[in-house]
PDB file of N, CA and C in Angstrom:
ATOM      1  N   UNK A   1      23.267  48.909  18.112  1.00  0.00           N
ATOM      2  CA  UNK A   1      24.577  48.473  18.563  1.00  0.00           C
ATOM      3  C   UNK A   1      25.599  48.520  17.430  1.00  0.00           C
ATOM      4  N   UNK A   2      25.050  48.446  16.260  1.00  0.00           N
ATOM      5  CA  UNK A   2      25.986  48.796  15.015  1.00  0.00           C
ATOM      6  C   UNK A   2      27.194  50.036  15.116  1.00  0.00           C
ATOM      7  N   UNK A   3      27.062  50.899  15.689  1.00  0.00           N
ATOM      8  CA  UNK A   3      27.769  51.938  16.207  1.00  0.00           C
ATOM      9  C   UNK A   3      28.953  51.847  17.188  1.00  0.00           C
ATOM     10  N   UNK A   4      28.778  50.720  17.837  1.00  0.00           N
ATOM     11  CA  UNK A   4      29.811  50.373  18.796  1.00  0.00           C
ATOM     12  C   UNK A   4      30.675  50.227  18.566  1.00  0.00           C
ATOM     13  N   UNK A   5      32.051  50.187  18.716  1.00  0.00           N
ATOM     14  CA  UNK A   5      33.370  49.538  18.916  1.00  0.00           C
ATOM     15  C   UNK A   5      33.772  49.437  20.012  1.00  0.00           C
ATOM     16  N   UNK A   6      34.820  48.112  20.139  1.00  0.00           N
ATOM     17  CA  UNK A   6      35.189  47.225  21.098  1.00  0.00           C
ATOM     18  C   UNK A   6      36.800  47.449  21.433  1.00  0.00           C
ATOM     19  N   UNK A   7      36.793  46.931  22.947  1.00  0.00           N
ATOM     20  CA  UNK A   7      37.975  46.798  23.158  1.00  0.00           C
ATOM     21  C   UNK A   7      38.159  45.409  23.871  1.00  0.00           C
ATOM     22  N   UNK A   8      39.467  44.653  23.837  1.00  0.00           N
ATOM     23  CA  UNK A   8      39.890  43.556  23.899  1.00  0.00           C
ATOM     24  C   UNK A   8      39.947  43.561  25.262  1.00  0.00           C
ATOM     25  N   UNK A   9      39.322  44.659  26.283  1.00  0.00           N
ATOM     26  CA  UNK A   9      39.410  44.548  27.674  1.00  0.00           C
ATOM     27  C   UNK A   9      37.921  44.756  27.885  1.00  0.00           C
ATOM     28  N   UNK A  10      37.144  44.438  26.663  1.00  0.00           N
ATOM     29  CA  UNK A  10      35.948  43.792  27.003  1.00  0.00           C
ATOM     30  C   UNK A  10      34.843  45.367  27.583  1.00  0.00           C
ATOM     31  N   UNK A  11      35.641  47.018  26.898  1.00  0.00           N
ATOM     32  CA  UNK A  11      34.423  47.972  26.931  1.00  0.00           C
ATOM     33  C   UNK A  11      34.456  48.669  25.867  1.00  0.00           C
ATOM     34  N   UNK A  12      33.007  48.831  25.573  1.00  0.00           N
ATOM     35  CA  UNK A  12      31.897  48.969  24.220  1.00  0.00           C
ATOM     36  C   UNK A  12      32.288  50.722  24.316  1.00  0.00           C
ATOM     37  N   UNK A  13      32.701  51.539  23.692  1.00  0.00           N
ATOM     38  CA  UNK A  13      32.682  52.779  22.716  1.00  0.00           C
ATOM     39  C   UNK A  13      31.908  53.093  21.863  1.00  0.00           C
ATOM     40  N   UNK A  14      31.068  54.629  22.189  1.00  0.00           N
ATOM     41  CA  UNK A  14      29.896  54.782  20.685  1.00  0.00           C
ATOM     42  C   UNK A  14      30.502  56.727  21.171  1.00  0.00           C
ATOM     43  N   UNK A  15      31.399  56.461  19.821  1.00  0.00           N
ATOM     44  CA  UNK A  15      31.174  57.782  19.397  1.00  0.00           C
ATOM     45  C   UNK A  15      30.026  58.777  19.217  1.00  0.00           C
ATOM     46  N   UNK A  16      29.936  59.850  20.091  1.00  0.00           N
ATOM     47  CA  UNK A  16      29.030  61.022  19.770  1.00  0.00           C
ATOM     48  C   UNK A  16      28.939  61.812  18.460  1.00  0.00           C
ATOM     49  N   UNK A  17      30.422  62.268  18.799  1.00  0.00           N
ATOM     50  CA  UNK A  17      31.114  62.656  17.540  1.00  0.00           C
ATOM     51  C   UNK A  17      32.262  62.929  17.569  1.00  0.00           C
ATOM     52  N   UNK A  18      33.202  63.853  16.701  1.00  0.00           N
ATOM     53  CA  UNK A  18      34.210  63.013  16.849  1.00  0.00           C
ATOM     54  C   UNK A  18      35.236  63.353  17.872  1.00  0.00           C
ATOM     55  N   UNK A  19      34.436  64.476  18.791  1.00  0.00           N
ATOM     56  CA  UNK A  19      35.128  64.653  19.943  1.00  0.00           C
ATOM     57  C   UNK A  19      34.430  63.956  21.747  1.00  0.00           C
ATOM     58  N   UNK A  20      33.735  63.300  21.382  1.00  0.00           N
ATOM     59  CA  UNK A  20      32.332  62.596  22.126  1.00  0.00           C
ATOM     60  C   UNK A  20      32.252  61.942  22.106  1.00  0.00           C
ATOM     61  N   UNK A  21      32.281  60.719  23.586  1.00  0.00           N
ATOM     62  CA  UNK A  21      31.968  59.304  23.775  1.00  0.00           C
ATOM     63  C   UNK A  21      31.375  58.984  24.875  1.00  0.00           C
ATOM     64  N   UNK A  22      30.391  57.831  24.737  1.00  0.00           N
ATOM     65  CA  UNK A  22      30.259  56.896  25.846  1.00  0.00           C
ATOM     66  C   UNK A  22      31.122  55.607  25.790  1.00  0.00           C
ATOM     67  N   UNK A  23      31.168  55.229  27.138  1.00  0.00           N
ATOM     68  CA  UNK A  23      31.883  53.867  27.651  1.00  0.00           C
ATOM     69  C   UNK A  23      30.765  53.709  28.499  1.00  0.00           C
ATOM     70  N   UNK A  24      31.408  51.866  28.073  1.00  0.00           N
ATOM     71  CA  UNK A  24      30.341  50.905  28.691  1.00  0.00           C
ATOM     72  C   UNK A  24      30.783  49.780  28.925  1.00  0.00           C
ATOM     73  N   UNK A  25      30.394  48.835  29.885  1.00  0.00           N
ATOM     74  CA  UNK A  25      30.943  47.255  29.410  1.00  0.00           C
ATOM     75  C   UNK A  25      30.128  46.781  28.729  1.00  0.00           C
ATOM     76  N   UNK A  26      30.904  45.795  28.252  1.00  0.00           N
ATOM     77  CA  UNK A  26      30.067  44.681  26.972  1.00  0.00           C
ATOM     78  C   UNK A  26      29.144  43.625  27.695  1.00  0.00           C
ATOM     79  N   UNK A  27      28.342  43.245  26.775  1.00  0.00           N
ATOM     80  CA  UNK A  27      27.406  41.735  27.536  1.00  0.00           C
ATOM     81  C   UNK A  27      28.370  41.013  28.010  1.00  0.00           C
ATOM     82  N   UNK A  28      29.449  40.501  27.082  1.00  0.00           N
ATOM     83  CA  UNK A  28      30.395  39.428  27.736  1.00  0.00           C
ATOM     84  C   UNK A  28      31.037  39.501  29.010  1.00  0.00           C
ATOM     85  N   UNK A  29      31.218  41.098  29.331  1.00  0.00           N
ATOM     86  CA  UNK A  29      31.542  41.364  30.551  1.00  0.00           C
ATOM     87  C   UNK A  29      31.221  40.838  31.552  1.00  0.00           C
ATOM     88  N   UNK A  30      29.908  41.460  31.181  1.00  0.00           N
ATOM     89  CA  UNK A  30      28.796  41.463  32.219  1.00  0.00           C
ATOM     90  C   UNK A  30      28.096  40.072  33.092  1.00  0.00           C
ATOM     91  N   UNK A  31      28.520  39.182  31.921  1.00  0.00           N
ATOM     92  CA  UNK A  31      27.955  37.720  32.154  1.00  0.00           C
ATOM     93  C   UNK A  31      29.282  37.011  32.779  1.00  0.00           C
ATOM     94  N   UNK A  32      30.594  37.626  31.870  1.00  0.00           N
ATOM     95  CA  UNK A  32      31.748  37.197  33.077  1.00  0.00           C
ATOM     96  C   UNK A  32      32.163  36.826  34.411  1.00  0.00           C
ATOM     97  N   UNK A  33      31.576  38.491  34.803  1.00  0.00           N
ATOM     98  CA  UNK A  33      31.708  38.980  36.200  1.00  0.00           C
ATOM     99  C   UNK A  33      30.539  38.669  36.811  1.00  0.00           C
ATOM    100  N   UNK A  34      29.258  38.601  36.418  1.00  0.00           N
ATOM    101  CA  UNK A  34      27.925  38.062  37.371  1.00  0.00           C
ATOM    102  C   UNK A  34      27.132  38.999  37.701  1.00  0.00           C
ATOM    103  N   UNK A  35      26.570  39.049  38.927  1.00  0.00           N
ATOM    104  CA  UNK A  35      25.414  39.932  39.331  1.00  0.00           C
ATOM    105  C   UNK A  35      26.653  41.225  40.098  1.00  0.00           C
ATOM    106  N   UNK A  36      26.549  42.449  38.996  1.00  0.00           N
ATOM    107  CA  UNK A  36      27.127  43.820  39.627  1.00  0.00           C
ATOM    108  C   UNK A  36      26.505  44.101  40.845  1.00  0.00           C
ATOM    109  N   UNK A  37      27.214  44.773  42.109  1.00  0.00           N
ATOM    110  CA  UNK A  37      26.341  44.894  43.503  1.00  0.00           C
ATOM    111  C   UNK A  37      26.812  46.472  43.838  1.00  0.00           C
ATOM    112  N   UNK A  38      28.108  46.533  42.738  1.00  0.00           N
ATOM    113  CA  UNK A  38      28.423  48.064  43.455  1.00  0.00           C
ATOM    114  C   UNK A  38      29.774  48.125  42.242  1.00  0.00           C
ATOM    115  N   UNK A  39      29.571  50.087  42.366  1.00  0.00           N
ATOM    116  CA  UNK A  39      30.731  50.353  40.912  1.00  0.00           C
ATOM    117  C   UNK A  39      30.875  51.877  41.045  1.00  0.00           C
ATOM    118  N   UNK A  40      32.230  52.474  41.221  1.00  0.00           N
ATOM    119  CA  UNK A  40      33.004  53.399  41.624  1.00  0.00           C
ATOM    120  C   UNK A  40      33.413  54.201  39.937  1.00  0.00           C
ATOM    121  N   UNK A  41      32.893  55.102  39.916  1.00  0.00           N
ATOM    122  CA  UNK A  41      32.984  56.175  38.683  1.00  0.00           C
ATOM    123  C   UNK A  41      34.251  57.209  39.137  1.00  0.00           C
ATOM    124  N   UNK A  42      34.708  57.399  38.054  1.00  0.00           N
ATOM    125  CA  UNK A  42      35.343  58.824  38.251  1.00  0.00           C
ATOM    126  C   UNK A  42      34.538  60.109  38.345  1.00  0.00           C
ATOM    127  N   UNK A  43      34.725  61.696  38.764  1.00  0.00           N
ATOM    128  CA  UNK A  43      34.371  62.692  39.385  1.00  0.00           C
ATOM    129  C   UNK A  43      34.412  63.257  37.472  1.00  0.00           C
ATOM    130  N   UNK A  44      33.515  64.284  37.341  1.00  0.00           N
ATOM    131  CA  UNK A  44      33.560  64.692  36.253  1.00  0.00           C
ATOM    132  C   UNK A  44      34.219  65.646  36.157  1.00  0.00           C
ATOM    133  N   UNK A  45      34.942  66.283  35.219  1.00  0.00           N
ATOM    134  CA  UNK A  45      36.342  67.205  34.712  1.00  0.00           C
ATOM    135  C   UNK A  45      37.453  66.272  35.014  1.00  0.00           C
ATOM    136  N   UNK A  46      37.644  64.641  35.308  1.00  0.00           N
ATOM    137  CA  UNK A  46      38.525  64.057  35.392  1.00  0.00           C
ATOM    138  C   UNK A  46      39.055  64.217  34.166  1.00  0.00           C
ATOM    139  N   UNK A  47      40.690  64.356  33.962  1.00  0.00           N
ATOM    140  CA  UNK A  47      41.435  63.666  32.878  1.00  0.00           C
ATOM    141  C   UNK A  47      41.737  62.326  32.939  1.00  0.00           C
ATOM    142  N   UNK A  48      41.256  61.913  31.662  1.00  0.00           N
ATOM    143  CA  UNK A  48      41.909  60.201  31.804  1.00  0.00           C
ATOM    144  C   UNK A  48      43.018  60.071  30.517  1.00  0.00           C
ATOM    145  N   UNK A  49      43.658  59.330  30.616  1.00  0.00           N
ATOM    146  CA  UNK A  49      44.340  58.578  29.509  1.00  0.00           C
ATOM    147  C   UNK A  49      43.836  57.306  29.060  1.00  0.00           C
ATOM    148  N   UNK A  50      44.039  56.900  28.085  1.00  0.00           N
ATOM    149  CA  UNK A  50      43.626  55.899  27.428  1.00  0.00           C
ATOM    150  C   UNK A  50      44.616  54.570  27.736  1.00  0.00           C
ATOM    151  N   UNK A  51      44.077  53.524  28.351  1.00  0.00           N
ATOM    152  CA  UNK A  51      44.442  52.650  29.105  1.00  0.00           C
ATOM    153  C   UNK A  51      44.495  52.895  30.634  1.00  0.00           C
ATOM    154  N   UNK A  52      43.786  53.785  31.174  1.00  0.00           N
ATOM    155  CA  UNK A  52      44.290  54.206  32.650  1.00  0.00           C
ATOM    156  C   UNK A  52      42.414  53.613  32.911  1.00  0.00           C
ATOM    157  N   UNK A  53      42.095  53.522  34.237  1.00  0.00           N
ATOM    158  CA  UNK A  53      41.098  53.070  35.066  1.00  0.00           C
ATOM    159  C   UNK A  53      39.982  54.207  34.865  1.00  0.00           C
ATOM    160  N   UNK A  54      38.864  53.477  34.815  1.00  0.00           N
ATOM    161  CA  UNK A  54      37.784  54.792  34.816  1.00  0.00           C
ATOM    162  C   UNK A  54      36.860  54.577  35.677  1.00  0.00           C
ATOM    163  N   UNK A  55      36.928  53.596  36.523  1.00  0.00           N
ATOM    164  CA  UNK A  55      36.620  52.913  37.705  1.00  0.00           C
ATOM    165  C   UNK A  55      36.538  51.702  38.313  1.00  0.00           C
ATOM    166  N   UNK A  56      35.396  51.227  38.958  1.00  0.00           N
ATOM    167  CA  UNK A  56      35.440  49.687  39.113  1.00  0.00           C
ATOM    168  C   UNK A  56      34.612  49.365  39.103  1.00  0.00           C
ATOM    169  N   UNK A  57      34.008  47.938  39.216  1.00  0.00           N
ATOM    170  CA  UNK A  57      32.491  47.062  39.665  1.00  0.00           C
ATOM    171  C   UNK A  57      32.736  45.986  39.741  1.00  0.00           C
ATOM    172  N   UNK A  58      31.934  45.801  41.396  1.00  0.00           N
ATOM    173  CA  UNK A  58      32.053  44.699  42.127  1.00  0.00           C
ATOM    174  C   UNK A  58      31.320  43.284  42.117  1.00  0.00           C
ATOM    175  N   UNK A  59      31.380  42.654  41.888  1.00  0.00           N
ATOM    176  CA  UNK A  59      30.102  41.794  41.416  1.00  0.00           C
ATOM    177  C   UNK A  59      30.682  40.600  43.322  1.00  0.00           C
ATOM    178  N   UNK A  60      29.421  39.858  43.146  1.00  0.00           N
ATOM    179  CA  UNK A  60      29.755  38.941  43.958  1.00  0.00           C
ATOM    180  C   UNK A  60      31.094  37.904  43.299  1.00  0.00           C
ATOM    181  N   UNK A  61      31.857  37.828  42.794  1.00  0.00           N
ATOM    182  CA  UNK A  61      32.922  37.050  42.412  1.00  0.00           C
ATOM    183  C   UNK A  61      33.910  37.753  43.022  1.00  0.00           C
ATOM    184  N   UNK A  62      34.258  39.319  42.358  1.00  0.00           N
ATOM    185  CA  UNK A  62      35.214  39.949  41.718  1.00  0.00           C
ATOM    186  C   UNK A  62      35.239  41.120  42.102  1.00  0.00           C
ATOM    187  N   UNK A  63      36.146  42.225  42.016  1.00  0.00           N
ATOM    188  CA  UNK A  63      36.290  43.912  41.869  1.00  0.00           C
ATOM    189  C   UNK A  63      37.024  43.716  40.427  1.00  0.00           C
ATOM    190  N   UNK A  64      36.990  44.311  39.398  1.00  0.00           N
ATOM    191  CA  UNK A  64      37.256  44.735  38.747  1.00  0.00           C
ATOM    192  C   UNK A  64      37.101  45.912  37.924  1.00  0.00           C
ATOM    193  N   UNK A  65      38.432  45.883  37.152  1.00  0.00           N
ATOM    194  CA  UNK A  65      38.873  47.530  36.901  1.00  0.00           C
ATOM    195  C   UNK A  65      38.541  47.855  35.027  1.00  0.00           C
ATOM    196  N   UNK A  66      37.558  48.840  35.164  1.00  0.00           N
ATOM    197  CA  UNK A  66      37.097  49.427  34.136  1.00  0.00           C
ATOM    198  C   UNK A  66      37.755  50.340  33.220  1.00  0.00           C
ATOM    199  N   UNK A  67      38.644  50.028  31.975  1.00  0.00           N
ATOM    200  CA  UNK A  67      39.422  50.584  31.344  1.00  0.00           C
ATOM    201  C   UNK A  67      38.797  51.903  30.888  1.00  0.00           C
ATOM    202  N   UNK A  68      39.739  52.741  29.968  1.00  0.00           N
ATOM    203  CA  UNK A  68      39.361  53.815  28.693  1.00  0.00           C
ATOM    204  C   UNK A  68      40.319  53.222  27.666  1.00  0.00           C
ATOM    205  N   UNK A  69      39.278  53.394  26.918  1.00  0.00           N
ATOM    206  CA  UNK A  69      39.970  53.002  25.525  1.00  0.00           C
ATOM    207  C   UNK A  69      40.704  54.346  24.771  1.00  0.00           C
ATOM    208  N   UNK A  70      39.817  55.445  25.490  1.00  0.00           N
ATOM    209  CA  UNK A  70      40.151  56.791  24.980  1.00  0.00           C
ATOM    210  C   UNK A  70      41.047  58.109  25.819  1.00  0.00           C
ATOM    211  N   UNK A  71      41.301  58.821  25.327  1.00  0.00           N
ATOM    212  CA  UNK A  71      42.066  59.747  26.554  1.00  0.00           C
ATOM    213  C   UNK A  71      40.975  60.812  26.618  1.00  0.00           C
ATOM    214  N   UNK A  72      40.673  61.644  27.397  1.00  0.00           N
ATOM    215  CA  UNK A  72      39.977  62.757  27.078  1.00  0.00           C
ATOM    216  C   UNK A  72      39.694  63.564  28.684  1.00  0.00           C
ATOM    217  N   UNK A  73      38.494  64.112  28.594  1.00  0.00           N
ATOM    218  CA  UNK A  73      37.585  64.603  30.194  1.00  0.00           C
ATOM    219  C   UNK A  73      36.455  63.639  30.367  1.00  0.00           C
ATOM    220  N   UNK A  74      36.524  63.212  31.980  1.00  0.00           N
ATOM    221  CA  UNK A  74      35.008  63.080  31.594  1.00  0.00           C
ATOM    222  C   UNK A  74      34.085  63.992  31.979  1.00  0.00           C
ATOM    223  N   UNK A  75      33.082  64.404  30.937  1.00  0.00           N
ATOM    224  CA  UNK A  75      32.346  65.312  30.779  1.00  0.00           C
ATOM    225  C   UNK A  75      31.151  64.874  31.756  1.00  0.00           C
ATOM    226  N   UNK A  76      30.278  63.741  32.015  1.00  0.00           N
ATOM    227  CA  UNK A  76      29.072  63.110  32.633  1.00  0.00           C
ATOM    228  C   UNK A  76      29.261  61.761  33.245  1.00  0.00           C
ATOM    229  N   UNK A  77      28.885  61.479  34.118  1.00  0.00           N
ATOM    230  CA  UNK A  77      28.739  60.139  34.932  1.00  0.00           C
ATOM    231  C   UNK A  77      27.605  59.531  35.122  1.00  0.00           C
ATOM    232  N   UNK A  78      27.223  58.341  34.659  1.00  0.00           N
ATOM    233  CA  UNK A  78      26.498  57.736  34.645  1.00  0.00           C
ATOM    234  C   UNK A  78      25.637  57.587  36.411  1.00  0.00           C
ATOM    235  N   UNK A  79      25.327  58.804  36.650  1.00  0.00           N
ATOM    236  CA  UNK A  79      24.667  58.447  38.436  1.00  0.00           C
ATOM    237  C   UNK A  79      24.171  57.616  38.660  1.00  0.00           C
ATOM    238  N   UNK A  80      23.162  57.023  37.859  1.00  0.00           N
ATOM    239  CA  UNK A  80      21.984  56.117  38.062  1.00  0.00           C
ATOM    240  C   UNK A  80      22.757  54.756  38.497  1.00  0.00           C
ATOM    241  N   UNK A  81      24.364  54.875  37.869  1.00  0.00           N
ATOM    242  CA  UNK A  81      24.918  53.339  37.800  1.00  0.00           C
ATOM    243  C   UNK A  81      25.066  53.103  39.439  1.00  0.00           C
ATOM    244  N   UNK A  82      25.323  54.084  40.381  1.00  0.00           N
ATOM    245  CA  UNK A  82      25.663  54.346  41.335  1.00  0.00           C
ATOM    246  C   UNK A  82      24.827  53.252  42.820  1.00  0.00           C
ATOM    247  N   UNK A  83      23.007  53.790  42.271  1.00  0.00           N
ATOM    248  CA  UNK A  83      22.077  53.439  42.960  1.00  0.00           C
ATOM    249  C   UNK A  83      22.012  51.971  42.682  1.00  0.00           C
ATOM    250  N   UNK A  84      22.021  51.714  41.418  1.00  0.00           N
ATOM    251  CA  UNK A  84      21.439  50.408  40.314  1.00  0.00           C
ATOM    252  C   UNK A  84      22.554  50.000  39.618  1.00  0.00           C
ATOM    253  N   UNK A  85      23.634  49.100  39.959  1.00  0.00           N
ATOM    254  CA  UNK A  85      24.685  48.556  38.963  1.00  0.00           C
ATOM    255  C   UNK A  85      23.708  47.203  38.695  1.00  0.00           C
ATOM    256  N   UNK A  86      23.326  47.029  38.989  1.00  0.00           N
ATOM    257  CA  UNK A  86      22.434  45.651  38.177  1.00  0.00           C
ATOM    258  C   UNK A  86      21.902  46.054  36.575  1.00  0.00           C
ATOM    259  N   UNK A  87      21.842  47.259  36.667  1.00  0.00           N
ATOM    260  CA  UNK A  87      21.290  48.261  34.864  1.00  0.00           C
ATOM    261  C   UNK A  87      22.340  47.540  34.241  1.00  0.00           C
ATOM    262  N   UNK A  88      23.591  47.273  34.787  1.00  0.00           N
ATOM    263  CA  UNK A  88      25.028  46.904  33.813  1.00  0.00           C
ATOM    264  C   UNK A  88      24.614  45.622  32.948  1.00  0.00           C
ATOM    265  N   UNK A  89      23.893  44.607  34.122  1.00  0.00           N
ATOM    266  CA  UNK A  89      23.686  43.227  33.454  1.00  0.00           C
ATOM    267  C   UNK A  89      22.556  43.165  33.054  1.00  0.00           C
ATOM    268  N   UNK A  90      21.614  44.121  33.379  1.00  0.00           N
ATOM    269  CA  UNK A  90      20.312  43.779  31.990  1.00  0.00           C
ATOM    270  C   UNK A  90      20.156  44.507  31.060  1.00  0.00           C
ATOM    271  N   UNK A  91      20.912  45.676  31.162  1.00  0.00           N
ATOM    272  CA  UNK A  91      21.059  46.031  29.893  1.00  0.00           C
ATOM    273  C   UNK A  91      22.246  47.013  29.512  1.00  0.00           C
ATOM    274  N   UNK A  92      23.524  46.012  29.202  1.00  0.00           N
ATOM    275  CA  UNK A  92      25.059  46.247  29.810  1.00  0.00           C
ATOM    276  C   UNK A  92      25.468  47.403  27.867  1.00  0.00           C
ATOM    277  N   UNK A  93      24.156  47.334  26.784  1.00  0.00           N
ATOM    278  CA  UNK A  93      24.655  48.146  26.119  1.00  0.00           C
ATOM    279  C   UNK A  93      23.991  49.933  26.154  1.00  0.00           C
ATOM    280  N   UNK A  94      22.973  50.028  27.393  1.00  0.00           N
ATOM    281  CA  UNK A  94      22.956  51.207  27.164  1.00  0.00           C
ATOM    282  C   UNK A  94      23.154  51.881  28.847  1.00  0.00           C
ATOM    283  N   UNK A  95      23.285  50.682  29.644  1.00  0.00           N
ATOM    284  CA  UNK A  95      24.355  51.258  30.863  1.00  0.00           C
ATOM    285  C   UNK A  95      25.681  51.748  30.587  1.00  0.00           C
ATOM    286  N   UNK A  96      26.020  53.045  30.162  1.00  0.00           N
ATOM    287  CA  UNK A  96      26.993  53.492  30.259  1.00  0.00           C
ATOM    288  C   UNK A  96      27.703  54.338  31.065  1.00  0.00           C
ATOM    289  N   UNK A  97      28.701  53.980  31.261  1.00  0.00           N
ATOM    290  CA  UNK A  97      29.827  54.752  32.703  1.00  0.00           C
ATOM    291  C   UNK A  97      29.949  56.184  32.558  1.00  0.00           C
ATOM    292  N   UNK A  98      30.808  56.721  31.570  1.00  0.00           N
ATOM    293  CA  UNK A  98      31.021  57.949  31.844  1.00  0.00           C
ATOM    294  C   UNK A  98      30.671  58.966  29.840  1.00  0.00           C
ATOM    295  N   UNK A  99      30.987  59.658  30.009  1.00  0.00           N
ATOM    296  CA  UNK A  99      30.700  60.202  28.506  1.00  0.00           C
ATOM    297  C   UNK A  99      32.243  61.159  29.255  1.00  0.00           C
ATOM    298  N   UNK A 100      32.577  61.168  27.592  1.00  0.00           N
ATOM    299  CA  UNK A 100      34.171  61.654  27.937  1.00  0.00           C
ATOM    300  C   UNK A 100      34.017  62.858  26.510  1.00  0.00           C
ATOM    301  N   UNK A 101      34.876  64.005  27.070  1.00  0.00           N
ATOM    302  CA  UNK A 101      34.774  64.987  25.674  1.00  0.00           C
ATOM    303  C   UNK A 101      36.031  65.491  25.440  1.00  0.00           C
ATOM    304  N   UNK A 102      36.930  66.367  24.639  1.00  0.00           N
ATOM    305  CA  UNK A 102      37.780  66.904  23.962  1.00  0.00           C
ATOM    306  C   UNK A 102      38.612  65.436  23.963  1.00  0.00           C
ATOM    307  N   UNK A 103      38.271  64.815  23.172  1.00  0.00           N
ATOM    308  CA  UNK A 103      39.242  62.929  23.091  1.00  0.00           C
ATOM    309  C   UNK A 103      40.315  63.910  22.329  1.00  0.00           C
ATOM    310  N   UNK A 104      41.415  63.174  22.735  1.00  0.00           N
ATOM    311  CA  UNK A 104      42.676  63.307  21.963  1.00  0.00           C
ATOM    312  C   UNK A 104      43.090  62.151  21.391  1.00  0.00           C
ATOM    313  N   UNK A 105      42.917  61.144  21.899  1.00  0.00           N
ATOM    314  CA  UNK A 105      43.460  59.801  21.646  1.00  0.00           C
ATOM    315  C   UNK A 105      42.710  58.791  21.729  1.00  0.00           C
ATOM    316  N   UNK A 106      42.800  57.817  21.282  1.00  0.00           N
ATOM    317  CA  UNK A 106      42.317  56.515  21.523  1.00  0.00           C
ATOM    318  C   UNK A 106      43.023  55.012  21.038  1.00  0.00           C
ATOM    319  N   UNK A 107      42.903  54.267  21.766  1.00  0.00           N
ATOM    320  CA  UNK A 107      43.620  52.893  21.511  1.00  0.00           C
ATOM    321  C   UNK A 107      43.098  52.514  20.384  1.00  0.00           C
ATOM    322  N   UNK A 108      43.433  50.820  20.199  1.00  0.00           N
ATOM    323  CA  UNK A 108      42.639  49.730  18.946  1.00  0.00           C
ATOM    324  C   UNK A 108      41.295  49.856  19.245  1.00  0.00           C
ATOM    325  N   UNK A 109      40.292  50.332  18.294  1.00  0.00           N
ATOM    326  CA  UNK A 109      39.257  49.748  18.705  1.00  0.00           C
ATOM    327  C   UNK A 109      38.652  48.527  17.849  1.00  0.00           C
ATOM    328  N   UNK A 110      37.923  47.949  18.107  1.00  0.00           N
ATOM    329  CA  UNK A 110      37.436  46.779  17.423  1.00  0.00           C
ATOM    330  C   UNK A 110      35.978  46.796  16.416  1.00  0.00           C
ATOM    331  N   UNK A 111      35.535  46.416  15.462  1.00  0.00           N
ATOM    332  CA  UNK A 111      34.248  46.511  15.249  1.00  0.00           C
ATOM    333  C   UNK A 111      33.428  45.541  15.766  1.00  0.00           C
ATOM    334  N   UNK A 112      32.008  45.476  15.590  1.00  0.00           N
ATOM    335  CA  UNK A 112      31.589  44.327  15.783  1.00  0.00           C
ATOM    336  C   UNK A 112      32.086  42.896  15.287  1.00  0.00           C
ATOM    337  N   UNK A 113      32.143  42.774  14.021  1.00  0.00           N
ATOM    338  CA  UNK A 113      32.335  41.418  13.577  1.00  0.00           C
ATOM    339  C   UNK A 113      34.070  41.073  14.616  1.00  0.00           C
ATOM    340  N   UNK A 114      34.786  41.935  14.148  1.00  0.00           N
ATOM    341  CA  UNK A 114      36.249  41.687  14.817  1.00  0.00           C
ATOM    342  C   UNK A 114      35.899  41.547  16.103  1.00  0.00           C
ATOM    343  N   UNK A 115      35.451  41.785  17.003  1.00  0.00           N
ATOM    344  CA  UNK A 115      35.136  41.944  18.163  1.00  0.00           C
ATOM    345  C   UNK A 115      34.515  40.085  18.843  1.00  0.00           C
ATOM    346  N   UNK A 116      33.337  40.009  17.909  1.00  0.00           N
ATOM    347  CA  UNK A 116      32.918  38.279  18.128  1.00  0.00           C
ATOM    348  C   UNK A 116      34.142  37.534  18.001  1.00  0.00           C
ATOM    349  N   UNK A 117      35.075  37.910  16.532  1.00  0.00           N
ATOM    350  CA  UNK A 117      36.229  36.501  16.362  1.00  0.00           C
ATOM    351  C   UNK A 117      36.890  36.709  17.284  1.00  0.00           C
ATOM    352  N   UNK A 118      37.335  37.943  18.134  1.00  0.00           N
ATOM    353  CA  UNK A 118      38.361  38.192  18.933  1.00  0.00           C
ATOM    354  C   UNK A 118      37.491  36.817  20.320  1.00  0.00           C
ATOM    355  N   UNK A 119      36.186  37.161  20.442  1.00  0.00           N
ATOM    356  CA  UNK A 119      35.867  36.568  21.795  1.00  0.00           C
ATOM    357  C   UNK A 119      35.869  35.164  21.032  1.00  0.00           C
ATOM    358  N   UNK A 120      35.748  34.852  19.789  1.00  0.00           N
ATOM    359  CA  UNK A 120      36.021  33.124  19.512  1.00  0.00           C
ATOM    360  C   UNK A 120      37.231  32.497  19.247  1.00  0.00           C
ATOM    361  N   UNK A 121      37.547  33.253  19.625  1.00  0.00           N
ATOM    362  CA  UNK A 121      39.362  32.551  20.000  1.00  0.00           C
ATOM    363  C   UNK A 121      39.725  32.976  18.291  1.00  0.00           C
ATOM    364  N   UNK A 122      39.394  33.295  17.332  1.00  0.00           N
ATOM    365  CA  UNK A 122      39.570  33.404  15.837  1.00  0.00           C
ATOM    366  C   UNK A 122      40.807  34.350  15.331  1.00  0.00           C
ATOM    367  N   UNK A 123      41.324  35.199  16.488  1.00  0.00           N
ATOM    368  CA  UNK A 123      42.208  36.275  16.330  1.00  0.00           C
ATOM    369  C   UNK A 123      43.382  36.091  16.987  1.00  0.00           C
TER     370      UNK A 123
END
């Protein structure tokens, strides 16, 4: 998980390289929102922008909307999330949504340590 960076809308980034990513939500998310029951991906060769929706997941509480931290394509979709969004909450760091390629951009990202003070009120 050392590899990760964060975003303040609470999804985990691990560079491939430096044109290559996965997105994911974070544990905190995951424990936020509750037991995932269902979660809407984007189509692959999507363009996204960075801050725009990359889908959703529904938990029994909530629908909520799954940021990009990055701009790019997405290159792969996480199918499996499709059958099994419960993968999100047991194991919400290697359930990942989409893998995105030719990035042009990307927002703040956070590291780990910045990332905890941000969730302890410290920032």
């Amino acid at each position: 998980m050392s590899s990760l960076l964060f975003t303040k809308t609470h999804e985990w980034v691990e560079f491939l390289d430096e044109t290559t990513a996965k997105i994911g939500l974070t544990d905190y998310a995951q424990k936020e929102l509750g037991d995932l029951v269902f979660v809407n991906l984007p189509e692959e060769g999507d363009e996204i922008k960075a801050g725009e929706s990359i889908g959703d997941v529904e938990s029994v509480k909530a629908v909520s909307e799954v940021y990009s931290p990055i701009s790019g394509t997405v290159r792969k979709v996480n199918e499996e999330l499709l059958d099994h969004p419960d993968l999100i909450n047991s194991e919400p760091y290697e359930a990942w949504f989409v893998i995105f390629e030719n990035i042009t951009d990307r927002e703040e990202l956070m590291e780990k340590e910045e990332y905890e003070r941000f969730l302890n009120g410290e920032e």
